[in-house]
C-alpha atoms as a PDB file:
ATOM      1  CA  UNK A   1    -156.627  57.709 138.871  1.00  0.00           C
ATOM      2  CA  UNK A   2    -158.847  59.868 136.485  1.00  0.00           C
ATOM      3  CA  UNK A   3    -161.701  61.367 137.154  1.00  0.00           C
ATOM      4  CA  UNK A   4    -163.203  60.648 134.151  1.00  0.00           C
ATOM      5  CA  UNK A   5    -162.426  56.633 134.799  1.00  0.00           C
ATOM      6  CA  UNK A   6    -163.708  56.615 137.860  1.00  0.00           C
ATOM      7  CA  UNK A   7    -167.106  57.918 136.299  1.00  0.00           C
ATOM      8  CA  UNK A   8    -166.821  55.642 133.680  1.00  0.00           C
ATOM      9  CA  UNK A   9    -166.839  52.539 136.348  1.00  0.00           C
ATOM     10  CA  UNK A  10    -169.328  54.272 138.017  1.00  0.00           C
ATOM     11  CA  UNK A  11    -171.264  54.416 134.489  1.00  0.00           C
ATOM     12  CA  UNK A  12    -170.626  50.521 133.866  1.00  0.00           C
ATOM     13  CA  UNK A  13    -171.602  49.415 137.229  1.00  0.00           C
ATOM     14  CA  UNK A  14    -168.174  48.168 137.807  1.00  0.00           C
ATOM     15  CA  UNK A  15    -167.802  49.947 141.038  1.00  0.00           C
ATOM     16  CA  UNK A  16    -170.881  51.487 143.073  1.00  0.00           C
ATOM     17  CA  UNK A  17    -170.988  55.618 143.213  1.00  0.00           C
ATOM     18  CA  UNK A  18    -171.852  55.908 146.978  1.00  0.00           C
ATOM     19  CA  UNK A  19    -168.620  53.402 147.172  1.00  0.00           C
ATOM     20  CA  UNK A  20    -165.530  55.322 149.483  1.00  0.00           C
ATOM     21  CA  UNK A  21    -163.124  57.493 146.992  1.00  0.00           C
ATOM     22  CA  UNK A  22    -160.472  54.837 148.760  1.00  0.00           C
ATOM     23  CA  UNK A  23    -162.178  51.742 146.992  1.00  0.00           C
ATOM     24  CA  UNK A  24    -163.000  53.440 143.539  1.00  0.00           C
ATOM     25  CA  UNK A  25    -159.611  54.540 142.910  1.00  0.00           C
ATOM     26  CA  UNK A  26    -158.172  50.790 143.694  1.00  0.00           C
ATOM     27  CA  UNK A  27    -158.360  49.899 139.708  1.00  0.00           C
ATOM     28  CA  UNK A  28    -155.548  50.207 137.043  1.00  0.00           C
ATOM     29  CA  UNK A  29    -156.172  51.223 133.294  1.00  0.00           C
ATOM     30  CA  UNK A  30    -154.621  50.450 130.292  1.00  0.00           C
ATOM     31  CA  UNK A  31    -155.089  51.307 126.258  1.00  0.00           C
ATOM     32  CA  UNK A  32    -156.097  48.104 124.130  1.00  0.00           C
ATOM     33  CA  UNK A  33    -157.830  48.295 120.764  1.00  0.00           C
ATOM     34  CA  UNK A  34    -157.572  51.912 120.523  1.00  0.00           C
ATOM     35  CA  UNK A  35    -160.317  51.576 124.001  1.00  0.00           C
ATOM     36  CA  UNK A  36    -159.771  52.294 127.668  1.00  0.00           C
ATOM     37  CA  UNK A  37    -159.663  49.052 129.504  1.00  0.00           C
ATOM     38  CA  UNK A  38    -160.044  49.188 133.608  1.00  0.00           C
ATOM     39  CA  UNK A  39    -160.048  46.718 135.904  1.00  0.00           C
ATOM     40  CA  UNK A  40    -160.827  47.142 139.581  1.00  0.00           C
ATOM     41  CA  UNK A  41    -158.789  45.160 142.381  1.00  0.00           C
ATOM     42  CA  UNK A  42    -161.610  44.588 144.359  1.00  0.00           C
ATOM     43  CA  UNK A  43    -161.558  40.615 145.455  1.00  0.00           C
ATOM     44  CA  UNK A  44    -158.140  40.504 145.058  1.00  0.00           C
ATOM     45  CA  UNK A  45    -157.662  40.198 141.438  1.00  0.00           C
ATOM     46  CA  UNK A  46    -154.423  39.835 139.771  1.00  0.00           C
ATOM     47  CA  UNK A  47    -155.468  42.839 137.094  1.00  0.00           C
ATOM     48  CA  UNK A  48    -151.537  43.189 137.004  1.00  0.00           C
ATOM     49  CA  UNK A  49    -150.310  40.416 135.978  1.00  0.00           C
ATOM     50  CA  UNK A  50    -150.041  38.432 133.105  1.00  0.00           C
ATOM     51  CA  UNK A  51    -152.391  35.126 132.051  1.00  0.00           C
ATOM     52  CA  UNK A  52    -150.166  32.161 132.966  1.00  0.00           C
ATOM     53  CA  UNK A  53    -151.193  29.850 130.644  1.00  0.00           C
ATOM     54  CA  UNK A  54    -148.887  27.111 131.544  1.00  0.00           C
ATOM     55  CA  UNK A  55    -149.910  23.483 131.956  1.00  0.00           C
ATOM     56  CA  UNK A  56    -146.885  22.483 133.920  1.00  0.00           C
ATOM     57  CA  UNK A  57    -147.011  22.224 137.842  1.00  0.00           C
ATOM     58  CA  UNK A  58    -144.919  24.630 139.605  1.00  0.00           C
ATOM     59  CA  UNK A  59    -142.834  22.888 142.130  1.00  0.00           C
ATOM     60  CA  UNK A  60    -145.632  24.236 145.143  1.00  0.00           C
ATOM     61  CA  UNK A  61    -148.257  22.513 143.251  1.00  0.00           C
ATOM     62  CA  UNK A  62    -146.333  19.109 143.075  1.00  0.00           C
ATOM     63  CA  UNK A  63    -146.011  19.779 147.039  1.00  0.00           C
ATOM     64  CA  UNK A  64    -149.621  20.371 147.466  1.00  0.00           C
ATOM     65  CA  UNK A  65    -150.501  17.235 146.055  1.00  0.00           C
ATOM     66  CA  UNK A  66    -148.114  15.097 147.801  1.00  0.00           C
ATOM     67  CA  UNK A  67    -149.797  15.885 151.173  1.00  0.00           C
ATOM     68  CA  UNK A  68    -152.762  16.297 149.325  1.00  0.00           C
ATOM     69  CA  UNK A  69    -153.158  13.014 147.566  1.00  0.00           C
ATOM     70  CA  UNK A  70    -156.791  13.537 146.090  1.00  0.00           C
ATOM     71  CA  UNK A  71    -157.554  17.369 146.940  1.00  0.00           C
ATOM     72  CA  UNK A  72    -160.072  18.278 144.325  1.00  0.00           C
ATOM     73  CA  UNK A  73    -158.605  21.856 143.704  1.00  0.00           C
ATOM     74  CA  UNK A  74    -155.697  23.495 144.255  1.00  0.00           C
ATOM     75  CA  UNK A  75    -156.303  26.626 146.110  1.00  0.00           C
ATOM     76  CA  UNK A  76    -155.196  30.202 144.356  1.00  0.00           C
ATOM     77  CA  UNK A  77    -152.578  30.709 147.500  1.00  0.00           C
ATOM     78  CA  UNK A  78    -150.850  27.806 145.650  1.00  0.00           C
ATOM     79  CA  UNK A  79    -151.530  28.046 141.923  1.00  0.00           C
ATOM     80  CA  UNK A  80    -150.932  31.397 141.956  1.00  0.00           C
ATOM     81  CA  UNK A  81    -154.083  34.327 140.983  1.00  0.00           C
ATOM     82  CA  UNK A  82    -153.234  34.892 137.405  1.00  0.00           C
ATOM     83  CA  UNK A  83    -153.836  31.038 136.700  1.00  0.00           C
ATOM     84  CA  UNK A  84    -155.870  30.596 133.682  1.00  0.00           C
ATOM     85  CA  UNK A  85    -156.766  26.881 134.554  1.00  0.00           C
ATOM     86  CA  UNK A  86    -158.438  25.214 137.401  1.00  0.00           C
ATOM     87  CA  UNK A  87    -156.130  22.156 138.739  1.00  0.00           C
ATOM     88  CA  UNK A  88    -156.353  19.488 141.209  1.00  0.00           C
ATOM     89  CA  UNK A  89    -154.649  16.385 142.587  1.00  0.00           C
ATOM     90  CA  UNK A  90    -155.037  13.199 141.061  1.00  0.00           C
ATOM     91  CA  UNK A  91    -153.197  10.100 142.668  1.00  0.00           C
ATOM     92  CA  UNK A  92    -150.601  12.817 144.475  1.00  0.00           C
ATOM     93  CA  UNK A  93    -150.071  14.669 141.187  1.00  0.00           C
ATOM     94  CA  UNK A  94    -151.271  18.048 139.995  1.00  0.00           C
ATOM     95  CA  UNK A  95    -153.329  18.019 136.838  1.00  0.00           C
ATOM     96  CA  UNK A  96    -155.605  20.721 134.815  1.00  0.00           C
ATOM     97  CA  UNK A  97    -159.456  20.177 135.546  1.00  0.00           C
ATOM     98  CA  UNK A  98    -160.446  22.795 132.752  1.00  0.00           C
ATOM     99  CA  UNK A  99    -159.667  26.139 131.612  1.00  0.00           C
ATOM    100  CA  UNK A 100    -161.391  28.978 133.343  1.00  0.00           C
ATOM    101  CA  UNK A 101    -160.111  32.450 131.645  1.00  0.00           C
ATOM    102  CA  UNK A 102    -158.453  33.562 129.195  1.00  0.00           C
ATOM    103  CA  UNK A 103    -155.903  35.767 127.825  1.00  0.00           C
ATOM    104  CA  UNK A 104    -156.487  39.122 126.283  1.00  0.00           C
ATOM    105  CA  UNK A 105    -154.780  40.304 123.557  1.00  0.00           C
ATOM    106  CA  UNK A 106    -151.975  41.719 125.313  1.00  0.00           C
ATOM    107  CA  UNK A 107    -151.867  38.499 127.356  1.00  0.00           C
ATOM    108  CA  UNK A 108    -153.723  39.644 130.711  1.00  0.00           C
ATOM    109  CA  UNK A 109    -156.892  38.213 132.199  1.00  0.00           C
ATOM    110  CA  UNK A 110    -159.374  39.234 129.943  1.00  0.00           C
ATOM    111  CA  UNK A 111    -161.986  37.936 132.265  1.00  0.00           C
ATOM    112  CA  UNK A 112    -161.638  41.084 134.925  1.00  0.00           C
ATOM    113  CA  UNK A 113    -160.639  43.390 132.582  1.00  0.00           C
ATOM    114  CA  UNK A 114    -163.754  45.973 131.713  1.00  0.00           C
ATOM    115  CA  UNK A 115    -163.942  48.231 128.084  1.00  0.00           C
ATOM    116  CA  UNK A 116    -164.927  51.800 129.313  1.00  0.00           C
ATOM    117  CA  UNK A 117    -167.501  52.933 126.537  1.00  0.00           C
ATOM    118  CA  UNK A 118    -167.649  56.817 125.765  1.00  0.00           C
ATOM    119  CA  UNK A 119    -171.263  58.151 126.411  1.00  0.00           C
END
């Protein structure tokens, strides 16, 4: 990782400065829009992957919800992290609740991805 990206999530607040080297350096970066984008792992965010935008149950989901009749969400270990929709069971079947990111250009989260802007 960069020096100069670290300092730049430093900078942005996006990670802390008195944070361990260990946790500052757990972010990927990318080029978007002639920018730096960053985005740091932290709570487990799927910065690599891309947006699924899909409205169709996965066959886990489907399973979920038959022993799960009426859960009111899903949980991420089953929809997967990179879900761009909040589901639930209704009657035994998975359904979308409502949309909760969205996709960046090049078709990532855009919600955990951070522009690093030069001083």
């Amino acid at each position: 990782m960069p020096d100069s990206i670290i300092q730049g999530m430093i900078e942005q607040g996006i990670v802390s400065a008195d944070a361990p080297p260990e946790f500052q350096q757990n972010a990927v970066w990318r080029c978007m829009n002639n920018s730096v984008w960053v985005c740091h792992f932290g709570a487990n965010l799927p910065c690599q992957e891309k947006a699924d935008t899909s409205q169709t149950p996965t066959p886990a989901m489907e399973d979920f919800c038959k022993t799960n009749t009426t859960a009111e969400s899903i949980p991420a270990a089953v929809t997967g992290r990179a879900t761009v929709y909040e589901w639930r069971c209704q009657d035994g079947k998975p359904e979308v609740v409502r949309q909760l990111f969205t996709a960046d250009p090049q078709g990532y989260l855009a919600d955990f991805w951070y522009e690093l802007t030069p001083k």
